[in-house]
Protein backbone atom coordinates (compact mmCIF):
# COMPACT_ATOMS: atom_id res chain seq x y z
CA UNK A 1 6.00 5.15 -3.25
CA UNK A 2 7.60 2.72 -1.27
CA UNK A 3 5.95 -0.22 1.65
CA UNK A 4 7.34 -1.41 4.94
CA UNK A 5 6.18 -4.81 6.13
CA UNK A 6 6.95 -4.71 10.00
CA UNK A 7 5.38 -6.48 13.13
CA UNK A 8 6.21 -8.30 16.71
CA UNK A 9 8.60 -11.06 16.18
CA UNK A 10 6.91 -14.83 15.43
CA UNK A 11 3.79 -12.98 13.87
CA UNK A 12 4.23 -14.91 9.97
CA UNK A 13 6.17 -11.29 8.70
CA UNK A 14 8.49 -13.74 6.94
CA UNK A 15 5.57 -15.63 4.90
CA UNK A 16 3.66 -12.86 4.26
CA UNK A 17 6.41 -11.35 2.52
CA UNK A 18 7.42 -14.24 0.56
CA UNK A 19 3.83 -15.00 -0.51
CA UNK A 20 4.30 -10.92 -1.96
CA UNK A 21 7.31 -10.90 -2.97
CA UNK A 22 8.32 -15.13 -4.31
CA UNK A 23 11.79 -14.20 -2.63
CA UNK A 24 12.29 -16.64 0.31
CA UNK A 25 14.11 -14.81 3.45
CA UNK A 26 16.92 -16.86 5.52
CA UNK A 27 16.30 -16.62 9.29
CA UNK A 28 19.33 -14.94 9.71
CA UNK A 29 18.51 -12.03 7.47
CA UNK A 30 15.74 -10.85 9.46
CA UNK A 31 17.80 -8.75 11.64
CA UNK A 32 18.37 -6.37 8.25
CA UNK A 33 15.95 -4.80 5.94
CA UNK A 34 15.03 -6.80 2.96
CA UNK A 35 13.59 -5.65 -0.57
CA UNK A 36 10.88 -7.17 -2.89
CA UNK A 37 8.72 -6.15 -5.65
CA UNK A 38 5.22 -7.26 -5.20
CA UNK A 39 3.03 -7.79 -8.46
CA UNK A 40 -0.36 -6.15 -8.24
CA UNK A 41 -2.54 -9.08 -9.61
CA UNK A 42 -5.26 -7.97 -11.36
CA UNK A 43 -8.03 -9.93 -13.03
CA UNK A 44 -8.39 -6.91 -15.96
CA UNK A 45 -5.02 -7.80 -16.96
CA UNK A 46 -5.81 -11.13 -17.06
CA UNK A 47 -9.06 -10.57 -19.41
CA UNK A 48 -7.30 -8.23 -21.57
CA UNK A 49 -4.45 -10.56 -22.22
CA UNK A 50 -7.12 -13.23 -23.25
CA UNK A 51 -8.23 -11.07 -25.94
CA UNK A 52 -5.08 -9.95 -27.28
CA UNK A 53 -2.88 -12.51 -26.78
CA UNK A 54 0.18 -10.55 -26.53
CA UNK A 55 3.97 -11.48 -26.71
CA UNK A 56 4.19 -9.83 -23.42
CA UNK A 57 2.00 -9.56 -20.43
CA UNK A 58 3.03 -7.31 -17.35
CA UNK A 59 1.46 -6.15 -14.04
CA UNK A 60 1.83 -3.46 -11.92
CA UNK A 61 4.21 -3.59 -9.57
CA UNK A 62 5.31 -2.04 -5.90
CA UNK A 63 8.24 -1.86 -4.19
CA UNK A 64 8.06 -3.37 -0.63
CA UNK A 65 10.24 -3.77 2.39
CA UNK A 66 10.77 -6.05 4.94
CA UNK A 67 11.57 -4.06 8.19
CA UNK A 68 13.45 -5.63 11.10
CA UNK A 69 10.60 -6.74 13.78
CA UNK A 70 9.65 -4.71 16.57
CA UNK A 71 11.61 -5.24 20.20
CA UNK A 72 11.22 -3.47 23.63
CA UNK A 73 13.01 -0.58 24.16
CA UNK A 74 14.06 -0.16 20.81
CA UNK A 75 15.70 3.37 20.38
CA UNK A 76 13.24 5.84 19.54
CA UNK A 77 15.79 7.34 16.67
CA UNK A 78 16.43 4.20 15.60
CA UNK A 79 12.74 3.27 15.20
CA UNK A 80 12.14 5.92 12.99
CA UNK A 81 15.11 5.75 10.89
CA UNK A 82 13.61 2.29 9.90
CA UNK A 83 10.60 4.44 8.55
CA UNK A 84 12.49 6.93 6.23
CA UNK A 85 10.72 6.92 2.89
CA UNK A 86 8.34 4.53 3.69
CA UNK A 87 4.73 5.95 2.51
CA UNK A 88 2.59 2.83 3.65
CA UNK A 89 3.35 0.53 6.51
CA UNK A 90 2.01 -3.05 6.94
CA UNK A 91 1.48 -3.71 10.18
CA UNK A 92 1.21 -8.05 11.08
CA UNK A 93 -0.48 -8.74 14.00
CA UNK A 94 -1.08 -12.62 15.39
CA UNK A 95 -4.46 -14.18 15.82
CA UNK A 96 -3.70 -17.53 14.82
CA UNK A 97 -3.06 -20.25 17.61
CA UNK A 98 -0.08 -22.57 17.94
CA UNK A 99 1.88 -23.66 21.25
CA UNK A 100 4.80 -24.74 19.16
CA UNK A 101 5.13 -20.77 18.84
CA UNK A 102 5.49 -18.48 21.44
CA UNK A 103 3.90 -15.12 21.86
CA UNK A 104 6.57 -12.69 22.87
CA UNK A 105 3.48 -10.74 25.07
CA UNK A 106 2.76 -13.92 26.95
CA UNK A 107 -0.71 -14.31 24.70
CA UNK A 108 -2.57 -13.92 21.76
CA UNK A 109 -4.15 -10.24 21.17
CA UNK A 110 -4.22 -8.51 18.42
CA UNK A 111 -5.81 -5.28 19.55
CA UNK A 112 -3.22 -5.45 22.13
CA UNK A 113 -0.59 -5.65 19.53
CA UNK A 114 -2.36 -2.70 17.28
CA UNK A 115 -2.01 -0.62 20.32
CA UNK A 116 1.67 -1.22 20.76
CA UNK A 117 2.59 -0.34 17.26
CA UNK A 118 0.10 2.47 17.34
CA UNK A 119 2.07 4.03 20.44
CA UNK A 120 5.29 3.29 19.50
CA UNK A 121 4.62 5.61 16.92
CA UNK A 122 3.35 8.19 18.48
CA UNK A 123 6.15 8.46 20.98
CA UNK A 124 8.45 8.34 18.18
CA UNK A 125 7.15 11.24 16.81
CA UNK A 126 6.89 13.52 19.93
CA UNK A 127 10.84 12.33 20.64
CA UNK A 128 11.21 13.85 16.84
CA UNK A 129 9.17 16.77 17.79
CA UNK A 130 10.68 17.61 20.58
CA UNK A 131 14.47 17.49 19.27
CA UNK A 132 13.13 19.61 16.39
CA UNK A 133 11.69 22.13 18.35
CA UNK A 134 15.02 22.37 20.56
CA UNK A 135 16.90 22.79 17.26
CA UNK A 136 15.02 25.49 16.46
CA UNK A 137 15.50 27.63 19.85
CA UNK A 138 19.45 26.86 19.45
CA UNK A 139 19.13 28.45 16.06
CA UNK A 140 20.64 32.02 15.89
CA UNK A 141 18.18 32.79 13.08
CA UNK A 142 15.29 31.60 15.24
CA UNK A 143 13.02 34.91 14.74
CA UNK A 144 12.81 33.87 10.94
CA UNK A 145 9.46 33.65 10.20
CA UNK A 146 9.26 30.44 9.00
CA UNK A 147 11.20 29.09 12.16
CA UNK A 148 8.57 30.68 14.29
CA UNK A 149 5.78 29.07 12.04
CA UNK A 150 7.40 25.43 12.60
CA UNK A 151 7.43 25.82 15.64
CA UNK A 152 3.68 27.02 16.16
CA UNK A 153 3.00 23.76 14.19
CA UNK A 154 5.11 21.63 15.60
CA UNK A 155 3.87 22.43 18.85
CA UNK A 156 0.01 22.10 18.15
CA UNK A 157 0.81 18.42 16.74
CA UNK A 158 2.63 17.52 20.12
CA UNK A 159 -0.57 18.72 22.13
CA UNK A 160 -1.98 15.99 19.39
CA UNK A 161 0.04 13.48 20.27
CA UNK A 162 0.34 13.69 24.24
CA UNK A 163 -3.65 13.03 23.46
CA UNK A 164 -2.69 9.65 21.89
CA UNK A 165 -3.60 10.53 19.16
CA UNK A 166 -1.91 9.68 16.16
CA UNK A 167 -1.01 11.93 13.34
CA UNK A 168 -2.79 9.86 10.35
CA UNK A 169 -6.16 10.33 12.03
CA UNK A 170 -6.44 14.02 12.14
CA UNK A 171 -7.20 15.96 9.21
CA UNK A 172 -4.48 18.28 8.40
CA UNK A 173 -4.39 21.22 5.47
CA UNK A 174 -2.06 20.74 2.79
CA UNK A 175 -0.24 23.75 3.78
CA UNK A 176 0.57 22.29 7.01
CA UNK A 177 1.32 18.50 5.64
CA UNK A 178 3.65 20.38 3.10
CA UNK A 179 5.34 21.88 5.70
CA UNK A 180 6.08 18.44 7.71
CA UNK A 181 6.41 16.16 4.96
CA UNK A 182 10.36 15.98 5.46
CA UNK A 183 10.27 15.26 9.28
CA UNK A 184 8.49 11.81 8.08
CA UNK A 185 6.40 11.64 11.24
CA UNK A 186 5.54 7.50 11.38
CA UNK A 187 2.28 8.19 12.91
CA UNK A 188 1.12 10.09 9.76
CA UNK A 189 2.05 7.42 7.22
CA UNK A 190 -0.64 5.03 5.62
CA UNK A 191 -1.44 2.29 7.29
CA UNK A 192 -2.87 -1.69 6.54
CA UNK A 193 -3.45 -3.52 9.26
CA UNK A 194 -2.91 -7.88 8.98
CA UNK A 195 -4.58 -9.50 10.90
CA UNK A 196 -2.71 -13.36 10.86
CA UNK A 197 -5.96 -15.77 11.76
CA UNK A 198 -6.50 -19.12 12.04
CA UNK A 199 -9.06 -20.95 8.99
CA UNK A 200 -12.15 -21.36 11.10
CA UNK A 201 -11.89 -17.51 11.60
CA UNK A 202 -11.36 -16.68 8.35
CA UNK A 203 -14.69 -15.49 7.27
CA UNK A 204 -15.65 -14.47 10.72
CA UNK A 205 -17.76 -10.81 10.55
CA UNK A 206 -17.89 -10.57 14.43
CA UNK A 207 -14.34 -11.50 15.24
CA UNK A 208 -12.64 -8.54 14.13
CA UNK A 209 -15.21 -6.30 14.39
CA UNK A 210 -14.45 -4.33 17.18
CA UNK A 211 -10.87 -3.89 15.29
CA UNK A 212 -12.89 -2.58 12.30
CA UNK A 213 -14.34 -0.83 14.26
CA UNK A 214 -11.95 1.26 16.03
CA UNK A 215 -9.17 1.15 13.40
CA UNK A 216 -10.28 1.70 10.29
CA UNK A 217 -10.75 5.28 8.45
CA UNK A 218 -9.24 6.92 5.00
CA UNK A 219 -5.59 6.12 5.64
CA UNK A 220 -6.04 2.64 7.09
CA UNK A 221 -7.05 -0.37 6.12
CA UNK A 222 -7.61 -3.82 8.09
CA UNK A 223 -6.94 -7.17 6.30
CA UNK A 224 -7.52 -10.61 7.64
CA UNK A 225 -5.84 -13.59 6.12
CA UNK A 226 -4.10 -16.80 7.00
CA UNK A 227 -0.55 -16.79 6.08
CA UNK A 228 -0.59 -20.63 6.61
CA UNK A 229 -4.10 -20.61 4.27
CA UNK A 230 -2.07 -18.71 1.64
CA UNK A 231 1.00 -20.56 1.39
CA UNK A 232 -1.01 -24.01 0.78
CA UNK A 233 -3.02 -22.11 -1.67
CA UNK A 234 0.53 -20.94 -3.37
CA UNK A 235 2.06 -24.63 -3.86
CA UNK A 236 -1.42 -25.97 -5.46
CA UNK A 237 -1.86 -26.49 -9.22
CA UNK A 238 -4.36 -24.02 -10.60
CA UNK A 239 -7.26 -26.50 -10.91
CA UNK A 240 -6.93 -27.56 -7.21
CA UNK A 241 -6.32 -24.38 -5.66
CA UNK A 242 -9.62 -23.05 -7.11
CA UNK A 243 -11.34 -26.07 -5.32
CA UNK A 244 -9.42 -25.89 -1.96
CA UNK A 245 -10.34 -21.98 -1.92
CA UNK A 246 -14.08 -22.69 -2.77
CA UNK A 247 -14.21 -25.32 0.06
CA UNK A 248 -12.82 -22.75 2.51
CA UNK A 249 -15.46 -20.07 0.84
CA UNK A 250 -12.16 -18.04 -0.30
CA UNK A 251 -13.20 -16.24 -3.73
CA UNK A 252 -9.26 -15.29 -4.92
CA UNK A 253 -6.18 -15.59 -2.74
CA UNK A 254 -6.21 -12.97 0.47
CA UNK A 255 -2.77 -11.96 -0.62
CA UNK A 256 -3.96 -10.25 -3.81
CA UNK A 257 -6.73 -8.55 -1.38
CA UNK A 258 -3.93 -7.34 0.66
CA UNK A 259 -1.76 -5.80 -2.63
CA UNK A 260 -5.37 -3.87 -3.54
CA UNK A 261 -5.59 -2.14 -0.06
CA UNK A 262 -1.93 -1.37 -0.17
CA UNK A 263 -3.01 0.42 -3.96
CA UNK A 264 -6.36 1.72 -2.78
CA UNK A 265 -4.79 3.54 0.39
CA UNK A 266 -1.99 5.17 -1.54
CA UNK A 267 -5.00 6.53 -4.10
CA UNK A 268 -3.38 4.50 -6.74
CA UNK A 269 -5.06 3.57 -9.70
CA UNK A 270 -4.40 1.21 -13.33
CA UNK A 271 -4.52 2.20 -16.57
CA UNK A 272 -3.88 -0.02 -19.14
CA UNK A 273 -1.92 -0.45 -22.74
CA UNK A 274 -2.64 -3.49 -24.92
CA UNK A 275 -1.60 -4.46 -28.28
CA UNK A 276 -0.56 -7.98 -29.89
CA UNK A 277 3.42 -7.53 -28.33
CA UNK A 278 2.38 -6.37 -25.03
CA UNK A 279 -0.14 -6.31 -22.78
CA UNK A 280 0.39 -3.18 -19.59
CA UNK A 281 -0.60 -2.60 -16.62
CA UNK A 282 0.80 1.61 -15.25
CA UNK A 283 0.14 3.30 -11.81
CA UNK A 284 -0.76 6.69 -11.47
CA UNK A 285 -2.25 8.71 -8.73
CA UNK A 286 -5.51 9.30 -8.61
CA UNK A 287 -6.16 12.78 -10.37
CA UNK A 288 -3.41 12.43 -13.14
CA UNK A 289 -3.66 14.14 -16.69
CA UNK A 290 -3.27 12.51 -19.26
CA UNK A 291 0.16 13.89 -20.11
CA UNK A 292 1.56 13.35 -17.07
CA UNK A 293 0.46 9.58 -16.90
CA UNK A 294 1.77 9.62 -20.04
CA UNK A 295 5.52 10.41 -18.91
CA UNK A 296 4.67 7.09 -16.97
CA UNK A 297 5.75 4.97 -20.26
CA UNK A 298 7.80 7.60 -21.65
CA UNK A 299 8.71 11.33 -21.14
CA UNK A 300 7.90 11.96 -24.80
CA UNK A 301 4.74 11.33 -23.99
CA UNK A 302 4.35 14.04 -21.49
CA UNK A 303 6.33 16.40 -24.19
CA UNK A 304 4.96 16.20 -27.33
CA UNK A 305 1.34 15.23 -25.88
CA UNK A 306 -1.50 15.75 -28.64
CA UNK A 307 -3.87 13.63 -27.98
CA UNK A 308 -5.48 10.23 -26.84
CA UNK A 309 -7.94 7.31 -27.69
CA UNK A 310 -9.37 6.27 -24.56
CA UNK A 311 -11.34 2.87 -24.06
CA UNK A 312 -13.51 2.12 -20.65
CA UNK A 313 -13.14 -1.03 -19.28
CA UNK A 314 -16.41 -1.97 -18.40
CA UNK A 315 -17.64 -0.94 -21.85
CA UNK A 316 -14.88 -3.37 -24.03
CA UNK A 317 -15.69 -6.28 -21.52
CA UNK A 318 -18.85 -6.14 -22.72
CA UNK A 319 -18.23 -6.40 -26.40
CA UNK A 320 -14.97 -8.06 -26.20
CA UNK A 321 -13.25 -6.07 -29.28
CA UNK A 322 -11.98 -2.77 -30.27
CA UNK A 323 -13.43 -2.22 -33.48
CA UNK A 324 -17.02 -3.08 -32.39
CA UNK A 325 -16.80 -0.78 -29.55
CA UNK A 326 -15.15 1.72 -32.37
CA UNK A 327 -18.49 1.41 -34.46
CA UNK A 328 -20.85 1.75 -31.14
CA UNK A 329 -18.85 5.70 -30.88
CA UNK A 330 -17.28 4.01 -27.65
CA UNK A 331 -13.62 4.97 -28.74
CA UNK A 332 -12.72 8.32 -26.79
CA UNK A 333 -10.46 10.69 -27.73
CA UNK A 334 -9.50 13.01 -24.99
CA UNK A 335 -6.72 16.02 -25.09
CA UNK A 336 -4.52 17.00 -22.25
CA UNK A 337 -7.21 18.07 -19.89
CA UNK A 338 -8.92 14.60 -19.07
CA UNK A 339 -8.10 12.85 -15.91
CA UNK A 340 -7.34 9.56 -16.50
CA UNK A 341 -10.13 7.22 -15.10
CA UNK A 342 -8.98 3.46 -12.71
CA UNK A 343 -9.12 0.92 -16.08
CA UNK A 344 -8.93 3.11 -18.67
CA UNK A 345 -7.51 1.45 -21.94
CA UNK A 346 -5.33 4.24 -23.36
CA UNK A 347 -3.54 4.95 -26.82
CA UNK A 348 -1.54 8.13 -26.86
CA UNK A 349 -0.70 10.04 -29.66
CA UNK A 350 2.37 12.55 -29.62
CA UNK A 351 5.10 13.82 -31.51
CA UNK A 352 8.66 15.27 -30.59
């Protein structure tokens, strides 16, 4: 699954996604799309690596997008184009003060800013809706059954829309999100909301509240960092950047908060492989077999799938070895029906 990093122009889009991604963006590139990878840092990698000491360690990883930022009257076909294949969108909003930078609204306001991108995507999708739906009266075969059952569809998620409401917030059967998965409607798609503060408001409960509030629900999520916070954190030495964080009452870097919510609203979960050459970290959807996150590391996996030794995290943290969690009768072994659990440690066994 893929993420698109968007927002209003002079928002910190071009930090944020060099604090994800370690690729630094030129100003002049930021009227074209830009791709990263973004490392899911995870402190069970880091544990597990500690123990083993492998050749090897590696994290999971997502592939992220830097979108061109939002301008008036943009074209709506254009605006959604910029959307194709996208599965999650970050969406940067400002809340941070400087008069050296200039708002292009006139002022700082991030619900303000929420709403814009919230109804820029909802009129996106009724302009999609309603060329769709004009396609399918043009089309000589338009008594096909399925034709007239788009269209019955298509038509109840208008009514939807001309509500303002957008499509990620109503709960829709699988048959019908099946049936308009390939129109990629942008007000369906997950969502994470940034929220680009200011230090003092940092750890603020009551200043984003109302944002909370109103915004959040299963496919959304609302972040609050300071991209100007992060990147100081960033050039630090690791002994310093633990005390600069504790003095702001930061626990771990925001941006590794962010790259969880971007996993945890896409139902992603870890598993992990260790061994002395190679510590792993592999994403899965939640609900995967083992066989098919097998096929993850190799399709042999999947293929010649007999079995696997399974090892809960929680439960080797707190011996800190294999073997003694081996004598406790802590060492699993599952067969193809088991759905892999967020942290297991897994050791498949299969033959082709």
């Amino acid at each position: 699954m893929k993420i698109g990093i968007i927002g209003l122009p002079y928002v910190g889009i071009k930090t944020v996604f060099e604090l994800l991604t370690e690729i630094p963006v030129k100003f002049q590139e930021r009227d074209k799309e830009i791709k990263g990878i973004v490392k899911i840092k995870d402190e069970r990698i880091d544990y597990l690596a500690k123990i083993y000491k492998p050749k090897k360690v590696v994290y999971a990883e997502l592939e992220i997008t830097l979108l061109p930022s939002i301008m008036e009257n943009q074209e709506k076909e254009n605006y959604i184009t910029q959307f194709k294949d996208i599965d999650c969108i970050c969406y940067l909003v400002r809340d941070f003060r400087d008069e050296t930078i200039p708002h292009i609204e006139g002022s700082i306001d991030p619900e303000r800013d929420i709403e814009i991108f919230n109804l820029e995507g909802i009129l996106a999708d009724l302009s999609l809706i309603e060329k769709r739906l004009e396609r399918i009266e043009k089309d000589k075969k338009y008594k096909r059954e399925e034709n007239l059952k788009e269209k019955e569809i298509l038509n109840i998620l208008k009514g939807w829309l001309e509500e303002g409401r957008s499509l990620r917030d109503i709960k829709i059967n699988e048959e019908i999100e099946k049936s308009i998965r390939h129109l990629q409607f942008v007000s369906s798609k997950k969502l994470i909301i940034v929220i680009n503060t200011d230090a003092d408001r940092l750890n603020s409960e009551e200043a984003f509240e109302g944002i909370r509030r109103k915004w959040e629900g299963e496919d959304t999520r609302v972040i609050v960092l300071s991209a100007k916070i992060e990147q100081e954190i960033n050039e630090l030495e690791p002994y310093d950047r633990e005390s600069f964080m504790r003095d702001l009452g930061i626990k771990e870097p925001t941006i590794n908060k962010l790259t969880k919510a971007i996993y945890n609203v896409l139902s992603y979960i870890s598993f992990f492989t260790v061994g002395p050459d190679e510590v792993r970290a592999w994403t899965i959807q939640r609900g995967e077999l083992l066989p098919s996150a097998g096929r993850k590391i190799h399709s042999d996996i999947e293929r010649g799938f007999i079995r696997a030794a399974v090892m809960k995290y929680d439960e080797f943290t707190q011996v800190g070895s294999e073997s003694v969690l081996k004598s406790l009768g802590k060492l699993y072994i599952k067969g193809k029906d088991y759905e892999v659990q967020d942290g297991d440690i897994i050791n498949f066994y299969f033959n082709v």
